[in-house]
PDB file of N, CA and C in Angstrom:
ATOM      1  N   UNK A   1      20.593  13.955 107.431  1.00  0.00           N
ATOM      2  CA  UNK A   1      19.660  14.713 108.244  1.00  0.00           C
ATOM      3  C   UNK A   1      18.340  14.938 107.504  1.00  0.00           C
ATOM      4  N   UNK A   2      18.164  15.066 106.077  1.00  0.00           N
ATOM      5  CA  UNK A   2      17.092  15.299 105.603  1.00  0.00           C
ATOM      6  C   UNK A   2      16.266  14.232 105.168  1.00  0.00           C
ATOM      7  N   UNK A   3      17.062  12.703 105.460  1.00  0.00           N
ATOM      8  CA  UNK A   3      15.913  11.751 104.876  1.00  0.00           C
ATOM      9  C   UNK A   3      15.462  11.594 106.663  1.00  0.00           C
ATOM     10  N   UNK A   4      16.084  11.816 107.472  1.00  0.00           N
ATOM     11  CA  UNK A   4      15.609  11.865 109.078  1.00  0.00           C
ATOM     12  C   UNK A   4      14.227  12.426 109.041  1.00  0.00           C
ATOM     13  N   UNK A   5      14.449  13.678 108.553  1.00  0.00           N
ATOM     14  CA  UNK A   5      13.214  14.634 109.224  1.00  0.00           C
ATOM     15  C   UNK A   5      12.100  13.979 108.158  1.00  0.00           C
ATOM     16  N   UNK A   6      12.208  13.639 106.718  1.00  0.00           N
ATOM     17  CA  UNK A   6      11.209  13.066 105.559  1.00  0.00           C
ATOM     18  C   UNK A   6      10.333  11.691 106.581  1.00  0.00           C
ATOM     19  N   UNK A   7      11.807  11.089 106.933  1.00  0.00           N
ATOM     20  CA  UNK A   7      11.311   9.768 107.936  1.00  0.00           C
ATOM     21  C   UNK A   7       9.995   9.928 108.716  1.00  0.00           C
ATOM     22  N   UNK A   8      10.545  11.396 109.556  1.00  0.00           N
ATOM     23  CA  UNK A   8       9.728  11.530 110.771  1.00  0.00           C
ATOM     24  C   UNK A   8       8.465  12.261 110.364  1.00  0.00           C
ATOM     25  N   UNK A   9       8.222  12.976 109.415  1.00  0.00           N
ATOM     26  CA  UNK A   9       7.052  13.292 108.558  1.00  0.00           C
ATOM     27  C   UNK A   9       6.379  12.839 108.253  1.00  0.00           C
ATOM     28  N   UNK A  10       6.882  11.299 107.375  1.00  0.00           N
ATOM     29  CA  UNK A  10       5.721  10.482 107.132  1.00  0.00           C
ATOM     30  C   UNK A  10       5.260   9.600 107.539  1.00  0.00           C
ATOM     31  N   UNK A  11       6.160   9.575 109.539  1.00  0.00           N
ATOM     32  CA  UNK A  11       5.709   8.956 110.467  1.00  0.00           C
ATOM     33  C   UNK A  11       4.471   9.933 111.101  1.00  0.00           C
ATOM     34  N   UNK A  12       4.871  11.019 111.000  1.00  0.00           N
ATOM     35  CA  UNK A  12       3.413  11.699 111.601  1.00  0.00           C
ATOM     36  C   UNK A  12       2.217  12.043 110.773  1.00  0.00           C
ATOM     37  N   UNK A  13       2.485  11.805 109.669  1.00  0.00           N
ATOM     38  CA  UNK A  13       1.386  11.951 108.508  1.00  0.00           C
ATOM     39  C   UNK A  13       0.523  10.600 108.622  1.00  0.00           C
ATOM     40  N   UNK A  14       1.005   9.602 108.989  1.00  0.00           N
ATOM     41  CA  UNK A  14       0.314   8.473 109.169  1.00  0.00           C
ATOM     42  C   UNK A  14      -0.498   7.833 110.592  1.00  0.00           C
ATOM     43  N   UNK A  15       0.458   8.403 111.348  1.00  0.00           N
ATOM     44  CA  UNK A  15      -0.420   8.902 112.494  1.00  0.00           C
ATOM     45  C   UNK A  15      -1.606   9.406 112.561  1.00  0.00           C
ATOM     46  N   UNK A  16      -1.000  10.857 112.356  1.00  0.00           N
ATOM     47  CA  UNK A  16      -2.569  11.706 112.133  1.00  0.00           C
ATOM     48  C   UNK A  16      -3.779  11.282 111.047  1.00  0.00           C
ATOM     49  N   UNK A  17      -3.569  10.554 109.953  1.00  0.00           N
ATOM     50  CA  UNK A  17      -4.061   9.762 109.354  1.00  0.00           C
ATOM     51  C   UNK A  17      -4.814   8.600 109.666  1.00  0.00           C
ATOM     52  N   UNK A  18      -4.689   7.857 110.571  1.00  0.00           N
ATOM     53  CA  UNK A  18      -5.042   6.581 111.480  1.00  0.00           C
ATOM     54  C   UNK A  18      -6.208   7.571 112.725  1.00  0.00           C
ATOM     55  N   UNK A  19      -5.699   8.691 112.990  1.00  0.00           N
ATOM     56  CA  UNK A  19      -6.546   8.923 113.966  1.00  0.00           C
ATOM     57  C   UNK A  19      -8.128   9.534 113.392  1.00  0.00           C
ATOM     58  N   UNK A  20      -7.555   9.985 111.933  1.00  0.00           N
ATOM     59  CA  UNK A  20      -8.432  10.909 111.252  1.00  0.00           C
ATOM     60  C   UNK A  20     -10.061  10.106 111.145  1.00  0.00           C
ATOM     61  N   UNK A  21      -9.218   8.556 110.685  1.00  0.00           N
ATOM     62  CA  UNK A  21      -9.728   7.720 110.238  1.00  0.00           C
ATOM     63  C   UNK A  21     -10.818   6.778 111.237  1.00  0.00           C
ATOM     64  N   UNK A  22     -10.403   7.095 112.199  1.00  0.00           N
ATOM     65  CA  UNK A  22     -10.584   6.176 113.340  1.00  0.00           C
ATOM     66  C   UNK A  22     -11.642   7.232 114.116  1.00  0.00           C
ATOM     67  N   UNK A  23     -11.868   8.699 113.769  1.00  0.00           N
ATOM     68  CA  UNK A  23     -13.454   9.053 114.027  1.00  0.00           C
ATOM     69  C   UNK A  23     -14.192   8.882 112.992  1.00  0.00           C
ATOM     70  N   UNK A  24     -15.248   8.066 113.716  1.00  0.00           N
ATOM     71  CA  UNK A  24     -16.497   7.626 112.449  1.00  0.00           C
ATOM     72  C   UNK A  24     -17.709   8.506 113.078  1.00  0.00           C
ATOM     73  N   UNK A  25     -18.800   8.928 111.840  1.00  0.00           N
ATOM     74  CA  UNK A  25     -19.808   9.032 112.917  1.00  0.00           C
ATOM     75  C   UNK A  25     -21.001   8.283 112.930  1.00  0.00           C
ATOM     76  N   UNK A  26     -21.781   8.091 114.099  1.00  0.00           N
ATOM     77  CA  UNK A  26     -22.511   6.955 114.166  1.00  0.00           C
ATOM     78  C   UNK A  26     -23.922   7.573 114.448  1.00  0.00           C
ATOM     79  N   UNK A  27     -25.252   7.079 113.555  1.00  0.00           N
ATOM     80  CA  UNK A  27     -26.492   7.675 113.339  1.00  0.00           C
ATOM     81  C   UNK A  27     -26.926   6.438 114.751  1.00  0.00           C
ATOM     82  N   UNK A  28     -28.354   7.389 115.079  1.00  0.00           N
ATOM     83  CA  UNK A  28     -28.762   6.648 116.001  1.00  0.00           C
ATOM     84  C   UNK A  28     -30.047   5.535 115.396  1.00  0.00           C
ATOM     85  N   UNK A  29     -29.587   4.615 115.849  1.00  0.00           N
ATOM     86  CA  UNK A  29     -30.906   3.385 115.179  1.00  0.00           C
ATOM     87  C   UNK A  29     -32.104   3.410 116.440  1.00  0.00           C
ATOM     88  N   UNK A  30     -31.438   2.827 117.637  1.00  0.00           N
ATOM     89  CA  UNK A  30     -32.839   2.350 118.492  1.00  0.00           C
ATOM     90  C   UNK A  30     -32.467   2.367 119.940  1.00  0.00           C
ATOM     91  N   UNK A  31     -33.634   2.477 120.823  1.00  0.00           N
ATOM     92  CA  UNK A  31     -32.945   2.202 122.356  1.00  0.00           C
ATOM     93  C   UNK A  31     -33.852   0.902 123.009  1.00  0.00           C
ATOM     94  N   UNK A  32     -33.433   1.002 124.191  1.00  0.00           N
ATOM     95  CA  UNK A  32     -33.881  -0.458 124.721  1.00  0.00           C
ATOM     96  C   UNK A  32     -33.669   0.007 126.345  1.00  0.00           C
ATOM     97  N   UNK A  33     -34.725   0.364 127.239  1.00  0.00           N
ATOM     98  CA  UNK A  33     -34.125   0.724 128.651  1.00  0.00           C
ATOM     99  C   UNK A  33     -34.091  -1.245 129.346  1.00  0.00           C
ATOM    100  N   UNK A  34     -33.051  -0.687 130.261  1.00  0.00           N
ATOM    101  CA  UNK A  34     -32.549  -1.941 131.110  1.00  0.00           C
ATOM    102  C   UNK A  34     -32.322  -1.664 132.664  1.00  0.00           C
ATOM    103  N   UNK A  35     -33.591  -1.452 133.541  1.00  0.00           N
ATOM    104  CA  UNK A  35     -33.640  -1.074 134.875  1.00  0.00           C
ATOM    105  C   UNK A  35     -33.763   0.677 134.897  1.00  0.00           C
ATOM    106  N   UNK A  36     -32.574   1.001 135.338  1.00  0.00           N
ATOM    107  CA  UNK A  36     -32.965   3.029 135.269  1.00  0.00           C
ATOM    108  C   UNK A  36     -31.781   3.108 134.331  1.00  0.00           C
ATOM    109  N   UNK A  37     -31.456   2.395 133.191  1.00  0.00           N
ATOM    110  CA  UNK A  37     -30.456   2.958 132.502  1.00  0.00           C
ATOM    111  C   UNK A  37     -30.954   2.284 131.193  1.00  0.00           C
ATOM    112  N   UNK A  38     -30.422   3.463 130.168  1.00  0.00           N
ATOM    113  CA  UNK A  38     -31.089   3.186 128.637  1.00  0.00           C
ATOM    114  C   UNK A  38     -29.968   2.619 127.495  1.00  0.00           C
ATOM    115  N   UNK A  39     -29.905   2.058 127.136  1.00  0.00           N
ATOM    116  CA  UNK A  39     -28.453   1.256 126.204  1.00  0.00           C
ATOM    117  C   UNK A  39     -29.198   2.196 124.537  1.00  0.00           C
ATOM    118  N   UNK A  40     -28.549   2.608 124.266  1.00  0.00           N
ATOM    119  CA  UNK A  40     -28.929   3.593 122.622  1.00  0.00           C
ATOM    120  C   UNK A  40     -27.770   2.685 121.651  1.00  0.00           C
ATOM    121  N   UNK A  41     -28.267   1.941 120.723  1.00  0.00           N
ATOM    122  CA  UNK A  41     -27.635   1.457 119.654  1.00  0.00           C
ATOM    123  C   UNK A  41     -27.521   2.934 118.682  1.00  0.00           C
ATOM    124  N   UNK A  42     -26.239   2.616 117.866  1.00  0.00           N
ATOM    125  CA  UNK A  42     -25.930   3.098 116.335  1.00  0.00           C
ATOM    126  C   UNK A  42     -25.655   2.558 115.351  1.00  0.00           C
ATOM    127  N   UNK A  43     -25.312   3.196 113.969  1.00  0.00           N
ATOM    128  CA  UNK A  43     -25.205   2.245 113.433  1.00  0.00           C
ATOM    129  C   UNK A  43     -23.527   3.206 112.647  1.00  0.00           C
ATOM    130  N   UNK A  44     -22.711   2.499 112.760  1.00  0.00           N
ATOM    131  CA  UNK A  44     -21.033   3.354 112.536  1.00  0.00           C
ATOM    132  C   UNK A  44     -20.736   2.949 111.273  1.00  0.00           C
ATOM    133  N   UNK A  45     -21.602   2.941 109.858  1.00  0.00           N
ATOM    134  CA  UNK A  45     -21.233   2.379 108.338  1.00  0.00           C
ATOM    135  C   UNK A  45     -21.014   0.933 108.487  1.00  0.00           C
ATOM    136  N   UNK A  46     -22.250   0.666 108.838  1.00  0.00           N
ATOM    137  CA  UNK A  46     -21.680  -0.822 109.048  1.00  0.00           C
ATOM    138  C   UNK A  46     -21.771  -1.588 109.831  1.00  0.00           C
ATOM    139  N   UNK A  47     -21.753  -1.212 111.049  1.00  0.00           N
ATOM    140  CA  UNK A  47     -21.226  -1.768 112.083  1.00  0.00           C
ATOM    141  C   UNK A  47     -21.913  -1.506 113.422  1.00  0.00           C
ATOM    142  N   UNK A  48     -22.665  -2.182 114.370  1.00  0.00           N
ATOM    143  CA  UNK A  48     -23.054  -1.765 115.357  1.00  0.00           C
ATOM    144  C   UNK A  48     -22.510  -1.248 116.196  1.00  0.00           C
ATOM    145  N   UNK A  49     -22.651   0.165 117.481  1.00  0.00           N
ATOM    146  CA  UNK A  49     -22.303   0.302 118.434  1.00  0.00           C
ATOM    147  C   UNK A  49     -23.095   0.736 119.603  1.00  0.00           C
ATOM    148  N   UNK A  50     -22.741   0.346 120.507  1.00  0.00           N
ATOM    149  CA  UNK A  50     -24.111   0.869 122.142  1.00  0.00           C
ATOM    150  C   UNK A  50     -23.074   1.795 122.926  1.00  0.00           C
ATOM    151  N   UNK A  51     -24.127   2.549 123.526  1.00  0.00           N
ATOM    152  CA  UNK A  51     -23.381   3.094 124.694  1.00  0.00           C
ATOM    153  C   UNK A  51     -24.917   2.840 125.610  1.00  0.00           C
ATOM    154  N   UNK A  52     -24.686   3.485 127.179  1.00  0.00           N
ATOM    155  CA  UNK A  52     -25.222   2.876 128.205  1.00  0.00           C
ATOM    156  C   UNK A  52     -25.503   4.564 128.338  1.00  0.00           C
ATOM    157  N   UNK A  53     -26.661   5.195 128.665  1.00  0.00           N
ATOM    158  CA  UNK A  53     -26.980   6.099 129.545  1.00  0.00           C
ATOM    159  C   UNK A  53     -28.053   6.005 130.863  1.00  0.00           C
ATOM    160  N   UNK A  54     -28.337   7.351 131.301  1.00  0.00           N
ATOM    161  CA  UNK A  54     -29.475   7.217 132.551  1.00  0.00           C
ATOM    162  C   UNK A  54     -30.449   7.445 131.783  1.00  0.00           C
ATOM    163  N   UNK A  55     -31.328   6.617 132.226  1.00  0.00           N
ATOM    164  CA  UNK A  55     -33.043   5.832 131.773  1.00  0.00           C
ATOM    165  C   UNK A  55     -33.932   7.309 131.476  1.00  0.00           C
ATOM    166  N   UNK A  56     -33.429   9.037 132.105  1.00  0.00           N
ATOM    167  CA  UNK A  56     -34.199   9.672 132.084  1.00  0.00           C
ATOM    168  C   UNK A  56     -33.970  10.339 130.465  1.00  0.00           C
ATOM    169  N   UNK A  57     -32.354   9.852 130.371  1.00  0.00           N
ATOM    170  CA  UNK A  57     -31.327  11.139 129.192  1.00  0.00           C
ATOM    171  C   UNK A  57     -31.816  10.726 127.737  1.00  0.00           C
ATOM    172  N   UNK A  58     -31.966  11.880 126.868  1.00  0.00           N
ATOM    173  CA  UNK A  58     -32.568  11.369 125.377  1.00  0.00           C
ATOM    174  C   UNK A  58     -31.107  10.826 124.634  1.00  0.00           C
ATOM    175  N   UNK A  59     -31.270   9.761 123.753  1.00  0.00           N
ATOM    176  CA  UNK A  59     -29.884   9.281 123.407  1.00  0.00           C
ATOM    177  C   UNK A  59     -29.801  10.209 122.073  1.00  0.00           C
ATOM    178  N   UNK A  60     -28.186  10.739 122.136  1.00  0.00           N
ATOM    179  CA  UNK A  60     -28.246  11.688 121.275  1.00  0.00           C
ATOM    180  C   UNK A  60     -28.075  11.127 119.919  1.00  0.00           C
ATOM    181  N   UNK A  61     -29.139  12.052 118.347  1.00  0.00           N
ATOM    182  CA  UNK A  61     -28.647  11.459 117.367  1.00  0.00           C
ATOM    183  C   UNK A  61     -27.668  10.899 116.618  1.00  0.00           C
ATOM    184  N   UNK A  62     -26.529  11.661 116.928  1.00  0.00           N
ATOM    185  CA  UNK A  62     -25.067  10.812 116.633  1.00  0.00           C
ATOM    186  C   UNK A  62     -24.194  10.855 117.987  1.00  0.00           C
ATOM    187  N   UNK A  63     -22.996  10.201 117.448  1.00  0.00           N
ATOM    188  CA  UNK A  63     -22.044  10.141 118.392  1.00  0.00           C
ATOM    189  C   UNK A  63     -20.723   9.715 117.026  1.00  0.00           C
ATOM    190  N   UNK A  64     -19.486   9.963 117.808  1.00  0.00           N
ATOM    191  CA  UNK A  64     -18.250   9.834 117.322  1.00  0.00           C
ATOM    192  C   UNK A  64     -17.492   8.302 117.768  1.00  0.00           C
ATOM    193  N   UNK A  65     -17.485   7.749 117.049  1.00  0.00           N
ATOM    194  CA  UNK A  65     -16.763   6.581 117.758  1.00  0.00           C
ATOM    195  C   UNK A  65     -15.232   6.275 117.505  1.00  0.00           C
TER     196      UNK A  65
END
């Protein structure tokens, strides 16, 4: 019973670990409007990411990816 529950511990320690890991945060680089909607690049350590807003909305300095 007690290597069970150790089991299931450091099944959820790794879990929560993976998720911890898996929010990055992402600075804002640049936008680009495309009709009435604005695409806002970031930059996630590395790595590019876009999201899509309305052409009027300011793209916010970070985001969580």
């Amino acid at each position: 019973m007690r290597h069970l529950v150790a089991v299931v511990a450091l099944i959820a320690a790794f879990i929560l670990a993976g998720q911890a890991m898996a929010d990055v945060i992402c600075l804002f680089r640049s936008e680009q409007i495309s009709g009435t909607k604005k695409i806002c690049y970031y930059d996630c350590g590395g790595s590019m990411y876009a999201i899509t807003i309305d052409g009027l909305q300011l793209c916010p300095l970070s985001i969580r990816a």
